[in-house]
PDB file of N, CA and C in Angstrom:
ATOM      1  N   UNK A   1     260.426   9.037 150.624  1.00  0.00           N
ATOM      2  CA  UNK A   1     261.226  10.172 150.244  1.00  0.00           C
ATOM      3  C   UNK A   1     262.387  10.370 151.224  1.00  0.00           C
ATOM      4  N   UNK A   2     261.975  10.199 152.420  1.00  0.00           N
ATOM      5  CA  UNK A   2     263.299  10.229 153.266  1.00  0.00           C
ATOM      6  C   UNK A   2     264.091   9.179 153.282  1.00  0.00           C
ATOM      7  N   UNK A   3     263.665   7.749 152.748  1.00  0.00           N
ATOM      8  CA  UNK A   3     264.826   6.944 152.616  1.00  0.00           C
ATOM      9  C   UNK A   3     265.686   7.637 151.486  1.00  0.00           C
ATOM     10  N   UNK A   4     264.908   7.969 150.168  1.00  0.00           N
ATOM     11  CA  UNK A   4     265.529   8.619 149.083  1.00  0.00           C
ATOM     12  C   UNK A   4     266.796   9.417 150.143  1.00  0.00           C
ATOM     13  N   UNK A   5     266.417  10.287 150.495  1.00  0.00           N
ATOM     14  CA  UNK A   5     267.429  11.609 151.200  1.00  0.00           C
ATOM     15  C   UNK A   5     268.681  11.216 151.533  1.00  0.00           C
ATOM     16  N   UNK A   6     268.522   9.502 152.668  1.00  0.00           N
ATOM     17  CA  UNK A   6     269.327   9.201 152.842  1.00  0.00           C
ATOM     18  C   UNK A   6     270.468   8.090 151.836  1.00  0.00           C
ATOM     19  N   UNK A   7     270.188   7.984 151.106  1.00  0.00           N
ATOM     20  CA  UNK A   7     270.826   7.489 150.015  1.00  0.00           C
ATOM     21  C   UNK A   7     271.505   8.376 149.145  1.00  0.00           C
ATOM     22  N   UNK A   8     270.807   9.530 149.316  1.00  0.00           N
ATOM     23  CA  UNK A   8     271.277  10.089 148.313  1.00  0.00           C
ATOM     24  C   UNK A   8     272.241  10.743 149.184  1.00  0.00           C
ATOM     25  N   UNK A   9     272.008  11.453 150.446  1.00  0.00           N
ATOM     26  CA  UNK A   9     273.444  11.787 151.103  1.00  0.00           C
ATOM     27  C   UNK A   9     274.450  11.147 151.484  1.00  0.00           C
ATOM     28  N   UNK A  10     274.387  10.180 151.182  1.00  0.00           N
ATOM     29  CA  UNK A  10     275.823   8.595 151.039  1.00  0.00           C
ATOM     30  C   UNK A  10     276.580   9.184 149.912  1.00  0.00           C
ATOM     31  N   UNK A  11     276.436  10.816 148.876  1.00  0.00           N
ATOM     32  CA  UNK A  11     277.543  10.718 148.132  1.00  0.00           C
ATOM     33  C   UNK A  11     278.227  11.453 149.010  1.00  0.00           C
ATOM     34  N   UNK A  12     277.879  12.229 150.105  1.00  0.00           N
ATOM     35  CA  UNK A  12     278.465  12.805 150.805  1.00  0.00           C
ATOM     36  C   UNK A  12     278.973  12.559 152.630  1.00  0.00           C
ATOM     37  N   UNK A  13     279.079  11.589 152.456  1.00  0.00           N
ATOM     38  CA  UNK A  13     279.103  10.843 154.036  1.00  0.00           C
ATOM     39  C   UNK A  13     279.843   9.059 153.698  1.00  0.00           C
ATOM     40  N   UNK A  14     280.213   8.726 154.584  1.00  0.00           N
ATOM     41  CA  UNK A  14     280.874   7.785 153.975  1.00  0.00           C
ATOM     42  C   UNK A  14     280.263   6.439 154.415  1.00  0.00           C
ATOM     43  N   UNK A  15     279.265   6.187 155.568  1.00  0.00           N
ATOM     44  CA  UNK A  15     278.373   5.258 155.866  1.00  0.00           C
ATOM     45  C   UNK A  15     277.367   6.122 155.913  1.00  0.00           C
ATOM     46  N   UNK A  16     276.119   5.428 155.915  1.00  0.00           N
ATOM     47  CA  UNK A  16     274.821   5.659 155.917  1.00  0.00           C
ATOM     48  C   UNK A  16     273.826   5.066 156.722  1.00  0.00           C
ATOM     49  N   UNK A  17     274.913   3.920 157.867  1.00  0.00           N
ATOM     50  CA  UNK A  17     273.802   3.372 158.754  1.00  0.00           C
ATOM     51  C   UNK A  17     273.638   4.076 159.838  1.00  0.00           C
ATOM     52  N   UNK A  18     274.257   5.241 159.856  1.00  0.00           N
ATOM     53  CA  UNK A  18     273.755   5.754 161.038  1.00  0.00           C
ATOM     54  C   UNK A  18     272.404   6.751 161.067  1.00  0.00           C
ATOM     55  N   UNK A  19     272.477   7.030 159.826  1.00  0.00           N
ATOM     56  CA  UNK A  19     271.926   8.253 159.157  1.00  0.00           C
ATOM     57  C   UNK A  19     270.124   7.263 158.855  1.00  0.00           C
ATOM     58  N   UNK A  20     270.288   6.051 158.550  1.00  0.00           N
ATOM     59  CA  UNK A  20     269.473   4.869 158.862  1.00  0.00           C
ATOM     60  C   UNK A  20     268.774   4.623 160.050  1.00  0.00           C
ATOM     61  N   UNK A  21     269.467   4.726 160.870  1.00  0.00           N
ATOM     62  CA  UNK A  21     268.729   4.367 162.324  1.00  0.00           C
ATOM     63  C   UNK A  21     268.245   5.291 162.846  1.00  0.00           C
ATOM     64  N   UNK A  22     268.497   6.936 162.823  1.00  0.00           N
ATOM     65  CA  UNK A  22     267.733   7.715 163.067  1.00  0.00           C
ATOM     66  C   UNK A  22     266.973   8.345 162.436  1.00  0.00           C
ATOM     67  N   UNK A  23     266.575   8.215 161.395  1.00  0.00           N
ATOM     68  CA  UNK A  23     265.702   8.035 160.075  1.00  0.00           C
ATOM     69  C   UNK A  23     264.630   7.239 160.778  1.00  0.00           C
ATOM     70  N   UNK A  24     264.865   5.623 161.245  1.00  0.00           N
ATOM     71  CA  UNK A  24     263.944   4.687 161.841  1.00  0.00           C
ATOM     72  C   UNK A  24     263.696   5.118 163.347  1.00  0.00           C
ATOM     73  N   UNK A  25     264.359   6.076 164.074  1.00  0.00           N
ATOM     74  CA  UNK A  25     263.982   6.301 165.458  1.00  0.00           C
ATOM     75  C   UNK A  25     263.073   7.526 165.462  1.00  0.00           C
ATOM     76  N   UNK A  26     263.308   8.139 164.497  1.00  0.00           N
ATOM     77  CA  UNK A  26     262.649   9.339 164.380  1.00  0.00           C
ATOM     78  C   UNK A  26     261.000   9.401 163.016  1.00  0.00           C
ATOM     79  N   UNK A  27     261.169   8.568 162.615  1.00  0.00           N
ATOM     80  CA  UNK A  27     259.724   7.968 162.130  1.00  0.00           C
ATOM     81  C   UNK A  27     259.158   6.995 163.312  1.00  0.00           C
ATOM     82  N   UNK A  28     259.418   6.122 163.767  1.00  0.00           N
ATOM     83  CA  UNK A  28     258.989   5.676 164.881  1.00  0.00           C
ATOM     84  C   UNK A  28     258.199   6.167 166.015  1.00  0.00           C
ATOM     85  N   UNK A  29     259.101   7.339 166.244  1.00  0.00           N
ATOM     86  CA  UNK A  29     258.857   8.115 167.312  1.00  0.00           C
ATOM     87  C   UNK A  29     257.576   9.138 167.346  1.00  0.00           C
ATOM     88  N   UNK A  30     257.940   9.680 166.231  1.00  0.00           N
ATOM     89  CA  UNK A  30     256.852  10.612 165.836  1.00  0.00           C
ATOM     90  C   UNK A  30     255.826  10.340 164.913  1.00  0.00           C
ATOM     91  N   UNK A  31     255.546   9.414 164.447  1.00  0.00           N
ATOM     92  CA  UNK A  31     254.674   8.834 163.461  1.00  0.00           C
ATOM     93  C   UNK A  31     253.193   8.333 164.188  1.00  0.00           C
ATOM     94  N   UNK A  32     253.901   8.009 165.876  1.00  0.00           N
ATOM     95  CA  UNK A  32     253.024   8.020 167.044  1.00  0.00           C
ATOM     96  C   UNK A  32     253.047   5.984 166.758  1.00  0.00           C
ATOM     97  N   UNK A  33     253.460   5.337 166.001  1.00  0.00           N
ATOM     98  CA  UNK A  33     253.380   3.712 166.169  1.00  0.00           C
ATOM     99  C   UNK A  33     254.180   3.440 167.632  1.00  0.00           C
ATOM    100  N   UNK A  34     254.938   3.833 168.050  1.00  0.00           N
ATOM    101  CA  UNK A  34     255.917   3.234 169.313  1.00  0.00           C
ATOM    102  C   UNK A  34     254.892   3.979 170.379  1.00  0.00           C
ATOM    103  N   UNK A  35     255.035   5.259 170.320  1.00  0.00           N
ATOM    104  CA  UNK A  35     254.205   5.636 171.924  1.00  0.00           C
ATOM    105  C   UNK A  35     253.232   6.830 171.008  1.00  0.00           C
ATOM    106  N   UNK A  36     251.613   6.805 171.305  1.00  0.00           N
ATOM    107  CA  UNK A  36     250.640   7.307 171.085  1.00  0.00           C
ATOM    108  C   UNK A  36     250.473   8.764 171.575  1.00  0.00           C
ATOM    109  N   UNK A  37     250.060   9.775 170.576  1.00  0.00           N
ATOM    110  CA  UNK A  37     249.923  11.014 170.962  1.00  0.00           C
ATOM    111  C   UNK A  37     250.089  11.368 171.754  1.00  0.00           C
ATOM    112  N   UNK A  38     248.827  10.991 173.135  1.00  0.00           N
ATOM    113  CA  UNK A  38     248.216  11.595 173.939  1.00  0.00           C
ATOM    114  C   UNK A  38     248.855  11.062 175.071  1.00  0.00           C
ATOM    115  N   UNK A  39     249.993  10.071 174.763  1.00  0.00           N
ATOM    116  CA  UNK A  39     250.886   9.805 175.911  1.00  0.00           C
ATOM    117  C   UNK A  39     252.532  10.444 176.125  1.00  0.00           C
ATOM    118  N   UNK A  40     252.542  11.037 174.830  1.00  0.00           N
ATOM    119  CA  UNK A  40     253.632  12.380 174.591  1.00  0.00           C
ATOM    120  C   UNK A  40     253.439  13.296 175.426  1.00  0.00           C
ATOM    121  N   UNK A  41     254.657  13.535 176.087  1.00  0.00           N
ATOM    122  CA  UNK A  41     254.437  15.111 177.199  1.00  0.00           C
ATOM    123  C   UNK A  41     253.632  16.111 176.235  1.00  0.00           C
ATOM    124  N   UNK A  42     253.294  16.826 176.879  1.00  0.00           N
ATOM    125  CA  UNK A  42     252.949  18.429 175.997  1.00  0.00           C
ATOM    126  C   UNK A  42     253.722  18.799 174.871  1.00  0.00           C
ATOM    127  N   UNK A  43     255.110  19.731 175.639  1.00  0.00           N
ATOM    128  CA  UNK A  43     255.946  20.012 174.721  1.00  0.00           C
ATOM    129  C   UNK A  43     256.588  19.133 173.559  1.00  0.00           C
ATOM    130  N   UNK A  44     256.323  17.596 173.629  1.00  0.00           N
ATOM    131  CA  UNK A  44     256.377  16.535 172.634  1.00  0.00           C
ATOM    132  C   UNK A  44     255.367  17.142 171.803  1.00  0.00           C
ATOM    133  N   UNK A  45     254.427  16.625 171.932  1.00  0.00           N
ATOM    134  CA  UNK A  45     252.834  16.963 171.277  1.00  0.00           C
ATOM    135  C   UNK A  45     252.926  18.069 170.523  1.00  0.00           C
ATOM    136  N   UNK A  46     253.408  19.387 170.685  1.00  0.00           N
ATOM    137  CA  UNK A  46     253.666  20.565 169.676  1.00  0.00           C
ATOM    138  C   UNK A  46     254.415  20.757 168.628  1.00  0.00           C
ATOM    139  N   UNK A  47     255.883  19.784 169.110  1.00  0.00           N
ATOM    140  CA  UNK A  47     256.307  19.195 168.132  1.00  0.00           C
ATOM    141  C   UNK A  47     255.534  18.340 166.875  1.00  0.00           C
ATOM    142  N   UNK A  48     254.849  17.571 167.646  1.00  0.00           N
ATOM    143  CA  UNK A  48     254.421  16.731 166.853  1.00  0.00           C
ATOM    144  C   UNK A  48     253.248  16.874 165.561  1.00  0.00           C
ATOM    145  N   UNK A  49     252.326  17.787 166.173  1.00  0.00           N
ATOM    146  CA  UNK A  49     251.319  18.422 165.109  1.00  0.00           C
ATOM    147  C   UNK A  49     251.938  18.893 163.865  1.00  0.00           C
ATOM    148  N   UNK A  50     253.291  20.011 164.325  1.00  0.00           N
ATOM    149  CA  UNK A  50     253.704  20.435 163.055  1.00  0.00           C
ATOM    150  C   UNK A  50     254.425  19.967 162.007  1.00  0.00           C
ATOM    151  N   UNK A  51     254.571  18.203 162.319  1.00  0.00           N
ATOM    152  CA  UNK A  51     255.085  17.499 161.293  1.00  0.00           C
ATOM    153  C   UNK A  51     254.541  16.617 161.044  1.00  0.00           C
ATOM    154  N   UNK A  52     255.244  16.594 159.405  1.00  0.00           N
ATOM    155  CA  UNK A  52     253.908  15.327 158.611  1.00  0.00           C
ATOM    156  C   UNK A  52     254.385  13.473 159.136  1.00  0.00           C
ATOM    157  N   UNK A  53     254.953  13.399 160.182  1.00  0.00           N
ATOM    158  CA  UNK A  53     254.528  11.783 160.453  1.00  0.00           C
ATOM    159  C   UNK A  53     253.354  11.601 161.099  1.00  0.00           C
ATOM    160  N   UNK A  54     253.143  11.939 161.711  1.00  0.00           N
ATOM    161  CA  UNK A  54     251.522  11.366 161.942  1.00  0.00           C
ATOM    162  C   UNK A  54     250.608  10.911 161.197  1.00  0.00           C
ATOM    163  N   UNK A  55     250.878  11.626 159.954  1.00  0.00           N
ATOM    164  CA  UNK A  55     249.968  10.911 158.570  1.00  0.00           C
ATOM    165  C   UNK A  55     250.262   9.549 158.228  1.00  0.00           C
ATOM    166  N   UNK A  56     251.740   9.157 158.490  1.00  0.00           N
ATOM    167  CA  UNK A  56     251.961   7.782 158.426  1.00  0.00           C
ATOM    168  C   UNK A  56     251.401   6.698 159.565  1.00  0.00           C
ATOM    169  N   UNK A  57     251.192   6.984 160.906  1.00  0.00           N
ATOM    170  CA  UNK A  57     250.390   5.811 161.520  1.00  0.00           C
ATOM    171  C   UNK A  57     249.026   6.740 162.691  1.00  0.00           C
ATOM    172  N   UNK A  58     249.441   7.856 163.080  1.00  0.00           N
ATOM    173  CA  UNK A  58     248.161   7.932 163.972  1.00  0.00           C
ATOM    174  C   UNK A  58     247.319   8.753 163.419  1.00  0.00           C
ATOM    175  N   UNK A  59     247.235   9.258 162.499  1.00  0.00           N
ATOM    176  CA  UNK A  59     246.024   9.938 161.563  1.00  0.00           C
ATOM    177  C   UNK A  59     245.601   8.985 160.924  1.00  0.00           C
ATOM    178  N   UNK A  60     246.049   7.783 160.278  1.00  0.00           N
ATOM    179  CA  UNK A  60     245.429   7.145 159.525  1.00  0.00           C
ATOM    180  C   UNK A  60     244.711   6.204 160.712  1.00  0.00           C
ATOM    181  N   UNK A  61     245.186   5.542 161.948  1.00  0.00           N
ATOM    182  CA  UNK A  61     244.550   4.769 163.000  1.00  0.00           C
ATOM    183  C   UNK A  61     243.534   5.848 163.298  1.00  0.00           C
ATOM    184  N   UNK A  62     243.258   7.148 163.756  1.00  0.00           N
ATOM    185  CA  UNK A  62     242.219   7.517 163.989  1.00  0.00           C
ATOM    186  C   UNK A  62     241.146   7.433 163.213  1.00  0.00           C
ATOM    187  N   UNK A  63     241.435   7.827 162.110  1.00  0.00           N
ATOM    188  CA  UNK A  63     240.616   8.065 161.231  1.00  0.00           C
ATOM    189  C   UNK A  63     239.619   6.624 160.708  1.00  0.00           C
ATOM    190  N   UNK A  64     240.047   5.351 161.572  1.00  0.00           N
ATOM    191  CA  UNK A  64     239.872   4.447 161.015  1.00  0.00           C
ATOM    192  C   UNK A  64     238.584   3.988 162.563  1.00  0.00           C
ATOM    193  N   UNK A  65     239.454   4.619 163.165  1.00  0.00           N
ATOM    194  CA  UNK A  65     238.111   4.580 164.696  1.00  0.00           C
ATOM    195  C   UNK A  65     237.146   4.997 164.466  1.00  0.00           C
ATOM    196  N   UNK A  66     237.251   6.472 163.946  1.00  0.00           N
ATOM    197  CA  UNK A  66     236.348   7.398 163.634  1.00  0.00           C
ATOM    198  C   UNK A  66     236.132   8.546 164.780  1.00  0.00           C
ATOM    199  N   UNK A  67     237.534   8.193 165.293  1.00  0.00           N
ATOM    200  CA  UNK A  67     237.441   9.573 166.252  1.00  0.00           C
ATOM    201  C   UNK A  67     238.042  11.120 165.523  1.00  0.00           C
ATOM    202  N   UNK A  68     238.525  11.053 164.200  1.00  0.00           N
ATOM    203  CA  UNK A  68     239.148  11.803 163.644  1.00  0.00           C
ATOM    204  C   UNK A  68     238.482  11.556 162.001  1.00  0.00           C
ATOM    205  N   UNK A  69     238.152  13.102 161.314  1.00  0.00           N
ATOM    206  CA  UNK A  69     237.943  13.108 159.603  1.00  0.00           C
ATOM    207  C   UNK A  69     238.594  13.917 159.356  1.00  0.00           C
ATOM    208  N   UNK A  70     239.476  13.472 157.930  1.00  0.00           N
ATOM    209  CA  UNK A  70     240.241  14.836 157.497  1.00  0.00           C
ATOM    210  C   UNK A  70     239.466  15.937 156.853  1.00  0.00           C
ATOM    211  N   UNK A  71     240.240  17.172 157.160  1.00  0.00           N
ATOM    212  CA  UNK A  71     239.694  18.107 156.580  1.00  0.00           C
ATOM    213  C   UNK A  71     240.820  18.788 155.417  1.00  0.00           C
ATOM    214  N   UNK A  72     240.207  19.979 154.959  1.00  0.00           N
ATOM    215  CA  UNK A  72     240.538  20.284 153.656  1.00  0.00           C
ATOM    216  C   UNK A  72     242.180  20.789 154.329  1.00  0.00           C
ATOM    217  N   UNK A  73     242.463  21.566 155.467  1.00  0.00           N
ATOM    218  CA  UNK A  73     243.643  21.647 156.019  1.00  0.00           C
ATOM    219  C   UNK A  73     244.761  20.551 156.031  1.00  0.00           C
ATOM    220  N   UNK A  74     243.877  19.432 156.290  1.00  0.00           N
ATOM    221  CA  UNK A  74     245.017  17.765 156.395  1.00  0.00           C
ATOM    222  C   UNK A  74     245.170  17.806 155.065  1.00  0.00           C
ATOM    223  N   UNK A  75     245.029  17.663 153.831  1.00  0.00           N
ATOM    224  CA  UNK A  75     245.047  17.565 152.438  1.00  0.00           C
ATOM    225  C   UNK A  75     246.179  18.444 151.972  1.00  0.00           C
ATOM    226  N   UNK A  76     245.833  19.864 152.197  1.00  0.00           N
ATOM    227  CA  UNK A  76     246.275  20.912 152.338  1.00  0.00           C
ATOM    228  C   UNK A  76     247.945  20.667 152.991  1.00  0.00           C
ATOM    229  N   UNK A  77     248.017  20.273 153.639  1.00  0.00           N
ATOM    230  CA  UNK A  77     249.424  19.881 154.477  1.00  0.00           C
ATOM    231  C   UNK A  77     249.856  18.769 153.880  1.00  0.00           C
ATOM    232  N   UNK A  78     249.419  17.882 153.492  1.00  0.00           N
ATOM    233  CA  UNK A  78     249.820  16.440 152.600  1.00  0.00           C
ATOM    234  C   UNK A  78     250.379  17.044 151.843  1.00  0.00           C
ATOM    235  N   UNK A  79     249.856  17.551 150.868  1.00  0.00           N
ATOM    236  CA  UNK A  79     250.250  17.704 149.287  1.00  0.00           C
ATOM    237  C   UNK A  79     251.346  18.932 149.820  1.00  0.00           C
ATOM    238  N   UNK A  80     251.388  19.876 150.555  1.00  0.00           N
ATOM    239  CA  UNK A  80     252.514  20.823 150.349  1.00  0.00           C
ATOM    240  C   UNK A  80     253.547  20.071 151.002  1.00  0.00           C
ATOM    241  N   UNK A  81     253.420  19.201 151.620  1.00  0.00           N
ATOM    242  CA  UNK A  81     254.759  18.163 152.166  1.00  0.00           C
ATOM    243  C   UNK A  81     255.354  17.600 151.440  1.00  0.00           C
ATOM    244  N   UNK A  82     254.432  16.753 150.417  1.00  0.00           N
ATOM    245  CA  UNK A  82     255.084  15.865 149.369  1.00  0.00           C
ATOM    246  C   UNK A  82     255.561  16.806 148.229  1.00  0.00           C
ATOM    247  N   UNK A  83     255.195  18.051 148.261  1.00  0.00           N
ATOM    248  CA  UNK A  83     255.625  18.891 146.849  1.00  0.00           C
ATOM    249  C   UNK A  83     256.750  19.604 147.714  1.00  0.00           C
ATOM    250  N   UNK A  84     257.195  20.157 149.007  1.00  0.00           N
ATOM    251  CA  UNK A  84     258.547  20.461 149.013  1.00  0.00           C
ATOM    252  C   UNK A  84     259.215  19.315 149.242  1.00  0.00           C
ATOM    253  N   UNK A  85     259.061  18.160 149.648  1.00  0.00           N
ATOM    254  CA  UNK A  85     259.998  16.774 149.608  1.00  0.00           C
ATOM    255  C   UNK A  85     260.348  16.138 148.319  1.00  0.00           C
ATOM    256  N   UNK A  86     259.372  16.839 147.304  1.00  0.00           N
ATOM    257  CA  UNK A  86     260.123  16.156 145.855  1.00  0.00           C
ATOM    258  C   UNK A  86     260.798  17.493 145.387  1.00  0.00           C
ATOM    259  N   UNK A  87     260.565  18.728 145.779  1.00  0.00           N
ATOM    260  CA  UNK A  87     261.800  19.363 145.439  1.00  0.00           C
ATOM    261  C   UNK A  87     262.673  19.693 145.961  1.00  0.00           C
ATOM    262  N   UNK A  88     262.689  19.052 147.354  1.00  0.00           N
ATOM    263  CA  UNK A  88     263.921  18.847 147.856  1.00  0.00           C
ATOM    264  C   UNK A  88     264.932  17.395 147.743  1.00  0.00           C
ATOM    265  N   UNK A  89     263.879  16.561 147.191  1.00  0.00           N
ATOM    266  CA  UNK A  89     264.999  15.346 146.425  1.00  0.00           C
ATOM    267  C   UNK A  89     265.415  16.197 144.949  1.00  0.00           C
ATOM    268  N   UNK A  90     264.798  16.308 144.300  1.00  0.00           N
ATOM    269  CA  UNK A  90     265.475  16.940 143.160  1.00  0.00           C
ATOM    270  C   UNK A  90     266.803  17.984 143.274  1.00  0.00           C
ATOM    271  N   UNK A  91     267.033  18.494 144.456  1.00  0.00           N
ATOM    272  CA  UNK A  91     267.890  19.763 144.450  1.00  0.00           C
ATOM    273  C   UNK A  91     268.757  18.692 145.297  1.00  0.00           C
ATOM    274  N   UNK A  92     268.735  17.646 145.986  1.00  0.00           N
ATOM    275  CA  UNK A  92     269.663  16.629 146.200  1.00  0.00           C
ATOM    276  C   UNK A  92     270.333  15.938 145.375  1.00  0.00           C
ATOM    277  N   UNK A  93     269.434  15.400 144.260  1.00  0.00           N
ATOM    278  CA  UNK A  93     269.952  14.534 142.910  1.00  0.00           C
ATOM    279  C   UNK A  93     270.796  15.158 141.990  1.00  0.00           C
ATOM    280  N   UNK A  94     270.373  16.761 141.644  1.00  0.00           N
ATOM    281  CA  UNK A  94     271.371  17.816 140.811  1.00  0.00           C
ATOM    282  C   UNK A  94     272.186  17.622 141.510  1.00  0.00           C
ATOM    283  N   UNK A  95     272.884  17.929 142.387  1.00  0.00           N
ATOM    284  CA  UNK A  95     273.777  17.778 143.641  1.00  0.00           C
ATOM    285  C   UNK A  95     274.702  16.884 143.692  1.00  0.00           C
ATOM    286  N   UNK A  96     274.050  15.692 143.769  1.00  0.00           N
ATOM    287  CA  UNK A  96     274.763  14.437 144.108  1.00  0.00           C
ATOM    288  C   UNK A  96     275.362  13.638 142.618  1.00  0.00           C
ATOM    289  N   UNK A  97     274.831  14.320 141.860  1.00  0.00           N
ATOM    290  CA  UNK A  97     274.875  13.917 140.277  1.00  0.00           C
ATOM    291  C   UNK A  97     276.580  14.443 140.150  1.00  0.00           C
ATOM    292  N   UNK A  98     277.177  15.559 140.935  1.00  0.00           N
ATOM    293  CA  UNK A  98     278.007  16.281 140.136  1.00  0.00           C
ATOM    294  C   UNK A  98     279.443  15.306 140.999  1.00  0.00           C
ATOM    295  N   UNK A  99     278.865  15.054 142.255  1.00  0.00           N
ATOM    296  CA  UNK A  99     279.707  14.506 143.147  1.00  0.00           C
ATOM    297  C   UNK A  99     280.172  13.241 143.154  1.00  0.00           C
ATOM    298  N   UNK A 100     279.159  12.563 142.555  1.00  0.00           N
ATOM    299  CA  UNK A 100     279.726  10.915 142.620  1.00  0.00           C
ATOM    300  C   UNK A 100     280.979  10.598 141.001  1.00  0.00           C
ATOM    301  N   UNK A 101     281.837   9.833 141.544  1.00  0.00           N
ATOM    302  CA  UNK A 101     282.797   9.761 140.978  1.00  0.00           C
ATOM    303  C   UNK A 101     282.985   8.213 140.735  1.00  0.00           C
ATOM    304  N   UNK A 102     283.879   7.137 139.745  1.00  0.00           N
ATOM    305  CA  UNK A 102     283.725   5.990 139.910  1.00  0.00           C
ATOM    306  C   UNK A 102     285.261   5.778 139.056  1.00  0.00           C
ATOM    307  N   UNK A 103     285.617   4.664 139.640  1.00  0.00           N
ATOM    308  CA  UNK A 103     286.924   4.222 139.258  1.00  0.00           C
ATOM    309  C   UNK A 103     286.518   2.428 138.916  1.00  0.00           C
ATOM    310  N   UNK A 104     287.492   1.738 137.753  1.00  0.00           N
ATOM    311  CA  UNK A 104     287.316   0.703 137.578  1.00  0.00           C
ATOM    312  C   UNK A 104     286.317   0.750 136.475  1.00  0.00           C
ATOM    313  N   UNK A 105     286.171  -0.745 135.886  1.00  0.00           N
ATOM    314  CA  UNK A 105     285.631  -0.915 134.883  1.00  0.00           C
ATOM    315  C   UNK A 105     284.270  -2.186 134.942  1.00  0.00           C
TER     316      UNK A 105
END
């Protein structure tokens, strides 16, 4: 969905690789694959709970140790993530629908 975002804000920006690489530094970063939770300062770490990358690599690695089970809260946070991220691509696509323009045949 966030690659979506960034594609879709290319009707409004005129490159998109930048908008690319911190897209990839910032899933990276916080997703916990490059540097692991518990090696995040503190004030990292608070950041980090309240957003949904972790579901992409260190919730699913725990959970696979078995030092971590989801509960009805993790579910709970999944699904309201993916339901404001598809209506926030949708209110991008109305959007970007009105803006893109094309010349040539």
């Amino acid at each position: 969905m966030i690659a979506l975002w960034i594609v879709l804000l290319t009707f409004w920006f005129e490159g998109s690789s930048g908008l690319e690489h911190f897209k990839w530094i910032l899933i990276s970063l916080f997703s916990g694959s490059t540097v692991p939770f518990e090696f995040m300062p503190i004030w990292l770490q608070n950041i980090f709970s309240f957003l949904p990358f972790k579901y992409l690599s260190y919730v699913p690695i725990q959970v696979i140790q078995g030092k971590m089970k989801l509960q009805l809260n993790d579910y709970l946070f999944i699904f309201s993530t993916l339901l404001i991220m598809l209506l926030f691509s949708n209110f991008l696509w109305k959007k970007a629908r009105y803006k893109y323009s094309s010349a040539g045949g």
